[in-house]
C-alpha atoms as a PDB file:
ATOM      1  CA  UNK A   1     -64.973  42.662 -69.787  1.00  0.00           C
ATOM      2  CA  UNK A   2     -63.849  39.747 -68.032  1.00  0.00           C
ATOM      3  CA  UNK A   3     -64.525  37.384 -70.381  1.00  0.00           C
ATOM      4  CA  UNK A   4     -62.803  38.965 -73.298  1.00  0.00           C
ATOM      5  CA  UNK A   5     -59.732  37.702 -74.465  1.00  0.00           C
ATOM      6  CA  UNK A   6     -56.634  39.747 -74.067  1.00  0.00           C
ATOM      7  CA  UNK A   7     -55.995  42.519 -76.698  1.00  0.00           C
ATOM      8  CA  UNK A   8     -58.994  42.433 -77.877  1.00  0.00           C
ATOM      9  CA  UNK A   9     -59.473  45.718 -79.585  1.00  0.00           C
ATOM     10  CA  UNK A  10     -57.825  48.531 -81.013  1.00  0.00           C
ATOM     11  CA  UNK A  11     -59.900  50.828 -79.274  1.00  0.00           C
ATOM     12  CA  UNK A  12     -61.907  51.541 -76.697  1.00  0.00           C
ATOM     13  CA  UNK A  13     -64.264  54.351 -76.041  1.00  0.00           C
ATOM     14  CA  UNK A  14     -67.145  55.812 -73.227  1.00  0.00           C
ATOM     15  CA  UNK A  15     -68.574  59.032 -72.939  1.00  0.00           C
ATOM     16  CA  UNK A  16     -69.833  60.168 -69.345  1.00  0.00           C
ATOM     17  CA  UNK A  17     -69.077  56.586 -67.546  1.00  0.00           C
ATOM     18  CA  UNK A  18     -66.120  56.303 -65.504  1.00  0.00           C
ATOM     19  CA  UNK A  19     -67.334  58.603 -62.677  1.00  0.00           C
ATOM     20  CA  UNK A  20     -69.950  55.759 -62.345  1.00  0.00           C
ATOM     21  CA  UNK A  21     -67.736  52.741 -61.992  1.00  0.00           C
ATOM     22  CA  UNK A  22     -64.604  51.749 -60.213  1.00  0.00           C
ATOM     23  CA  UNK A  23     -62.197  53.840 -62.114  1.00  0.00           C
ATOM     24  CA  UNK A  24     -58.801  51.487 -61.424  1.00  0.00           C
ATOM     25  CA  UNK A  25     -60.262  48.254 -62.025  1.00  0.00           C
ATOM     26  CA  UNK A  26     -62.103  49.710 -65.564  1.00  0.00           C
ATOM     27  CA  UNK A  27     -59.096  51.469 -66.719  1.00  0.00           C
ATOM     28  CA  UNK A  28     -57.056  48.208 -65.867  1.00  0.00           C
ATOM     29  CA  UNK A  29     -59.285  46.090 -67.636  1.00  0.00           C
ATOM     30  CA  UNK A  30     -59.365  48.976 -70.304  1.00  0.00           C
ATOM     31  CA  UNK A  31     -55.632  48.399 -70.348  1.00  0.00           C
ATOM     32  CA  UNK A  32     -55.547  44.290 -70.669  1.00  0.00           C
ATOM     33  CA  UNK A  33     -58.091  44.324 -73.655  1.00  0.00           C
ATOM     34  CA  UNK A  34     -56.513  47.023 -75.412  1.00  0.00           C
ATOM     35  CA  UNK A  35     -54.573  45.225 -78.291  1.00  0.00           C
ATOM     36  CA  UNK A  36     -50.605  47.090 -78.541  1.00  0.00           C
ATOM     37  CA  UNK A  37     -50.630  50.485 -79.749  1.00  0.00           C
ATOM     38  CA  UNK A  38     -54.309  50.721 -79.208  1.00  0.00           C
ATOM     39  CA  UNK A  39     -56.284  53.513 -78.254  1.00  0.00           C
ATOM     40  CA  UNK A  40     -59.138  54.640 -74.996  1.00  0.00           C
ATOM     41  CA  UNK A  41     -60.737  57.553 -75.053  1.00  0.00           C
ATOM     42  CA  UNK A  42     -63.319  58.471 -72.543  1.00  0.00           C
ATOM     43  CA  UNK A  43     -65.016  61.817 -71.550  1.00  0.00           C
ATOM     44  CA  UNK A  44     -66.216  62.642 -68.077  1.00  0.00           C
ATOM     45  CA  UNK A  45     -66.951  65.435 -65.486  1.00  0.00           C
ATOM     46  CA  UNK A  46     -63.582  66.569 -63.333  1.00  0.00           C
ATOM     47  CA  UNK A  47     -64.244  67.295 -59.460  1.00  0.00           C
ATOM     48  CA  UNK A  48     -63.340  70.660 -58.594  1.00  0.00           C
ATOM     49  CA  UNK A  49     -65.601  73.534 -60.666  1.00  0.00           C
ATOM     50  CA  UNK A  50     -66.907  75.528 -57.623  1.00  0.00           C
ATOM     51  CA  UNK A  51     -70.200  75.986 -59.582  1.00  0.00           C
ATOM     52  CA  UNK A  52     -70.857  72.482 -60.496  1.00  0.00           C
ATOM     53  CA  UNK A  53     -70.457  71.608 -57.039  1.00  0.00           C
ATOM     54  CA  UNK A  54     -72.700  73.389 -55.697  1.00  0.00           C
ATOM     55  CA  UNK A  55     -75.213  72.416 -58.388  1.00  0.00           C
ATOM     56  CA  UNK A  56     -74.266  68.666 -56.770  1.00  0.00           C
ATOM     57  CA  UNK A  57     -74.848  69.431 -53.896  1.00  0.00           C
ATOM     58  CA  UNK A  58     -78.377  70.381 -54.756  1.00  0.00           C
ATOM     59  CA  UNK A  59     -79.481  67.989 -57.402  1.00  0.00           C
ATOM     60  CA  UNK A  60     -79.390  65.264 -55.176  1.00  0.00           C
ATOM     61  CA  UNK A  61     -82.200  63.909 -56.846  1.00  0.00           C
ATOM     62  CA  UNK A  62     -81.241  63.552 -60.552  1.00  0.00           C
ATOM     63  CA  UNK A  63     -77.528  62.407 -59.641  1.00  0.00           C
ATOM     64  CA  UNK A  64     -76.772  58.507 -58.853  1.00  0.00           C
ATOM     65  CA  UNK A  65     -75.009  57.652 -55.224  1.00  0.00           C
ATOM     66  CA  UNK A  66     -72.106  55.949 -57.295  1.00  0.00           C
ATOM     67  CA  UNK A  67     -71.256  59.264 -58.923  1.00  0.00           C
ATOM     68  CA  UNK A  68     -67.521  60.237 -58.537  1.00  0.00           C
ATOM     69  CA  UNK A  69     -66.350  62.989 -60.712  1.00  0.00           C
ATOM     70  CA  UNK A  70     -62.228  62.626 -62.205  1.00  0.00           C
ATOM     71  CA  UNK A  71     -59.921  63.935 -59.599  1.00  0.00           C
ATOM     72  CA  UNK A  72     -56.075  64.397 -60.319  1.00  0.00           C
ATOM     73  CA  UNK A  73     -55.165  60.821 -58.576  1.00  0.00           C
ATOM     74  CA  UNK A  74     -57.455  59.377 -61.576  1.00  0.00           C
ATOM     75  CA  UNK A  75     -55.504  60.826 -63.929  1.00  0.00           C
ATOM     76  CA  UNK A  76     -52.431  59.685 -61.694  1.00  0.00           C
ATOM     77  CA  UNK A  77     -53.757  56.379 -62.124  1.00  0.00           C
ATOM     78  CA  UNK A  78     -53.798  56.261 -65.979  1.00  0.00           C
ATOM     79  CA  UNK A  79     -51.084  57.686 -67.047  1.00  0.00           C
ATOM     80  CA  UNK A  80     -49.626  54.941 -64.619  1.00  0.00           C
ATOM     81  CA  UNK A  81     -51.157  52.366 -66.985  1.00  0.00           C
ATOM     82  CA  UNK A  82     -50.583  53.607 -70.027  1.00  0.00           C
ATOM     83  CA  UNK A  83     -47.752  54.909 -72.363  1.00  0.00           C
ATOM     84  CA  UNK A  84     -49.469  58.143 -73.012  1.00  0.00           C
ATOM     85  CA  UNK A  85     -52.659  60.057 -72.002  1.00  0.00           C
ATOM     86  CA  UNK A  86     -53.555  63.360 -73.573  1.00  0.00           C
ATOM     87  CA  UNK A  87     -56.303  65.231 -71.698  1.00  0.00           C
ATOM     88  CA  UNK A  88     -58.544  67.830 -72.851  1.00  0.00           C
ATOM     89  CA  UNK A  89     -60.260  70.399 -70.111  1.00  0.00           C
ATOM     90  CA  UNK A  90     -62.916  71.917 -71.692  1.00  0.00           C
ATOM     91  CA  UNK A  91     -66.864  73.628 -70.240  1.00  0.00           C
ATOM     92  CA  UNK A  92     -65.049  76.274 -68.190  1.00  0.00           C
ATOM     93  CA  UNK A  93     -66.793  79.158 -68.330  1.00  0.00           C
ATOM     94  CA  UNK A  94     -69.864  77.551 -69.895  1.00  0.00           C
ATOM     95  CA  UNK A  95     -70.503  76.401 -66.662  1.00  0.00           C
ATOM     96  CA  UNK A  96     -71.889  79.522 -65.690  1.00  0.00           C
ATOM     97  CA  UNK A  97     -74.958  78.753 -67.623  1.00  0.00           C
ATOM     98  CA  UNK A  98     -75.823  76.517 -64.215  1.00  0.00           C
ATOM     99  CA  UNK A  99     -76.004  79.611 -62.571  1.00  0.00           C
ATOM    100  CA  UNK A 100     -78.500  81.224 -65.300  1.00  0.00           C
ATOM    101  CA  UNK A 101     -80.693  78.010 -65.155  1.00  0.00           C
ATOM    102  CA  UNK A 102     -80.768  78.690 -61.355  1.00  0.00           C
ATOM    103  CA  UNK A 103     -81.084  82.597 -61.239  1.00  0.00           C
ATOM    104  CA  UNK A 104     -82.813  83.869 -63.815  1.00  0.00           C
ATOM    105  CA  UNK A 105     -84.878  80.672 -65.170  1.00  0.00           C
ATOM    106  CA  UNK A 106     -85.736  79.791 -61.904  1.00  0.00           C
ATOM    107  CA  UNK A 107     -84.877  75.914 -62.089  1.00  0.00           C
ATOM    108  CA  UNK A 108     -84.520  74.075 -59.268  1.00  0.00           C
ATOM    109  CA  UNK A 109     -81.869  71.520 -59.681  1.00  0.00           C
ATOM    110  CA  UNK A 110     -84.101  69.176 -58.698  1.00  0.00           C
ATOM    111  CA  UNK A 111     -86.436  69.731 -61.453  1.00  0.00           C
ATOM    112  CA  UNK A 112     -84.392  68.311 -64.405  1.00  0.00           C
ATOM    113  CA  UNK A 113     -80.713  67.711 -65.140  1.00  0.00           C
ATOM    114  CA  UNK A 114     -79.279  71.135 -66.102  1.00  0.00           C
ATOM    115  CA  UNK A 115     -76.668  69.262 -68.677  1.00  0.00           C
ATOM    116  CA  UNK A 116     -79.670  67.698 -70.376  1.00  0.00           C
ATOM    117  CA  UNK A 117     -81.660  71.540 -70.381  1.00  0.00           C
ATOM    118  CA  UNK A 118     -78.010  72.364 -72.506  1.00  0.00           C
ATOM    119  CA  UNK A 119     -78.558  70.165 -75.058  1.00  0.00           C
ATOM    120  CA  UNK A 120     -82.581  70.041 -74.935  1.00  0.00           C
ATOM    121  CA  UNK A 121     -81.877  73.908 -75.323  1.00  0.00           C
ATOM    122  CA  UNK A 122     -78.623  74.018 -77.127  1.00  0.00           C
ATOM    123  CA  UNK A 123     -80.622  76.584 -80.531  1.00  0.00           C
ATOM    124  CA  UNK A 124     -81.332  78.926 -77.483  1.00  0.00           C
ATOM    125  CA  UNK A 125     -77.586  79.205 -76.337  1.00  0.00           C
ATOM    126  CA  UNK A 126     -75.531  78.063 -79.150  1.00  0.00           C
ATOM    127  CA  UNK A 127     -74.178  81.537 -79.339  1.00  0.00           C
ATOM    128  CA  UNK A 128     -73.568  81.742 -75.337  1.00  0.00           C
ATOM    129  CA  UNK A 129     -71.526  78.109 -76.255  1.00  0.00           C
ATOM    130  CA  UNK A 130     -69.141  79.464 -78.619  1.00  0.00           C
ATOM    131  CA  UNK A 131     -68.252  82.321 -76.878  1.00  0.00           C
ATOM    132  CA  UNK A 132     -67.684  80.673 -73.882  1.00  0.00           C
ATOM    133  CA  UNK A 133     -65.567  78.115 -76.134  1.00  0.00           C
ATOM    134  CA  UNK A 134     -63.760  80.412 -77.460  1.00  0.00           C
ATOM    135  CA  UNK A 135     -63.238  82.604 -73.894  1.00  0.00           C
ATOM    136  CA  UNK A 136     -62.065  78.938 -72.280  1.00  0.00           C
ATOM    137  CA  UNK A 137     -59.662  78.519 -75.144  1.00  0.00           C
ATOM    138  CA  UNK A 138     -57.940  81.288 -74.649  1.00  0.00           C
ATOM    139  CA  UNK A 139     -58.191  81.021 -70.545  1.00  0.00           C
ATOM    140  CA  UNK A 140     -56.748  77.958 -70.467  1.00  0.00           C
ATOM    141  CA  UNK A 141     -53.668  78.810 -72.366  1.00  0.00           C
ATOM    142  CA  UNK A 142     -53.360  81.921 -70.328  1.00  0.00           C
ATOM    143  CA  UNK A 143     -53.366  80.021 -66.652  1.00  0.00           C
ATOM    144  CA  UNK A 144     -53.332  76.124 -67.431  1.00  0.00           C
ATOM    145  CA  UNK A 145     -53.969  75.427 -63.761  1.00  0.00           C
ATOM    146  CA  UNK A 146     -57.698  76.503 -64.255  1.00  0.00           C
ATOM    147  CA  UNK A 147     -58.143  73.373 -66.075  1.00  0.00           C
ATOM    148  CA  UNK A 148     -59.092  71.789 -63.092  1.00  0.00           C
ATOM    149  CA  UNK A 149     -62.122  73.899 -62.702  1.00  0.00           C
ATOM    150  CA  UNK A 150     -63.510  72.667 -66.142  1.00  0.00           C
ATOM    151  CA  UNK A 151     -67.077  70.804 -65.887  1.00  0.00           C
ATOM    152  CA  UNK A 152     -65.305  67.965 -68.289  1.00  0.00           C
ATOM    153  CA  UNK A 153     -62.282  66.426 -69.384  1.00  0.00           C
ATOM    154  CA  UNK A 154     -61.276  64.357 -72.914  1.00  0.00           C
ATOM    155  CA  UNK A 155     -58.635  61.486 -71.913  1.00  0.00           C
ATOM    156  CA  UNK A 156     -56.947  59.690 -74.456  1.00  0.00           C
ATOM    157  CA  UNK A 157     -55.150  57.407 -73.336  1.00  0.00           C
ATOM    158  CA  UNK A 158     -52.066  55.097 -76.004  1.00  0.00           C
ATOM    159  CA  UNK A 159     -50.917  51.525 -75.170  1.00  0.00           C
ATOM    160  CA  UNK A 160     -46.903  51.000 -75.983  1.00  0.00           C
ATOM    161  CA  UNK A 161     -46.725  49.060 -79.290  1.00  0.00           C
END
């Protein structure tokens, strides 16, 4: 984005990137093209789920070496930058579905990306989706911390007019 002029655009959007990249310098950048009262809105996996992490910890061969899931300082880091962020926690207890992949399907992590056997699947457990939607939903409202153990997070983040 270097070469783009500043406030460039009124918004700014990526789904499943910034635990690829160099979070503070994107979001920065993200920041300097942003036009005023412009919007960025990203969506990306948070670091602490217990079960996801073990899943990395296996699927060392389907994940990239530059992988670096959201942690709170990222968060830290944008609402440092910004005049607003709004997050969204969301694929609590869904991620228990990693664990039925492993279990009782017998896939090895190894063998395939278990978010890509959700949507390649997603007829099969569309109804395990909604419940577990509508289970997180109500979680979440109950004991806010366990946010942090959601699988992703929505960021939206508002540049001052």
């Amino acid at each position: 984005l270097s070469n783009v002029p500043d406030a460039s655009f009124d918004i700014v959007y990526g789904a499943n990137m910034l635990h690829h990249v160099d979070i503070e310098a994107c979001i920065t950048e993200v920041e300097r093209v942003l036009k005023p009262g412009g919007r960025a809105a990203f969506w990306d996996p948070v670091a602490y789920n217990p079960v996801i992490n073990i899943y990395r910890r296996m699927a060392t061969q389907v994940r990239t070496e530059d992988e670096h899931p959201l942690k709170r300082a990222d968060i830290r880091f944008m609402k440092s930058k910004f005049d607003s962020v709004d997050l969204r926690f969301f694929w609590l207890s869904a991620t228990l579905i990693f664990v039925r992949f492993f279990l009782i399907d017998r896939i090895a992590p190894n063998e395939g990306r278990y978010w890509k056997l959700i949507i390649d699947r997603r007829n099969k457990h569309a109804k395990f989706l909604r419940i577990t939607h509508s289970l997180d939903t109500f979680i979440l409202k109950v004991v806010p911390p366990l946010r942090w153990w959601c699988w992703n997070v929505g960021v939206v983040m508002n540049k001052a007019k």
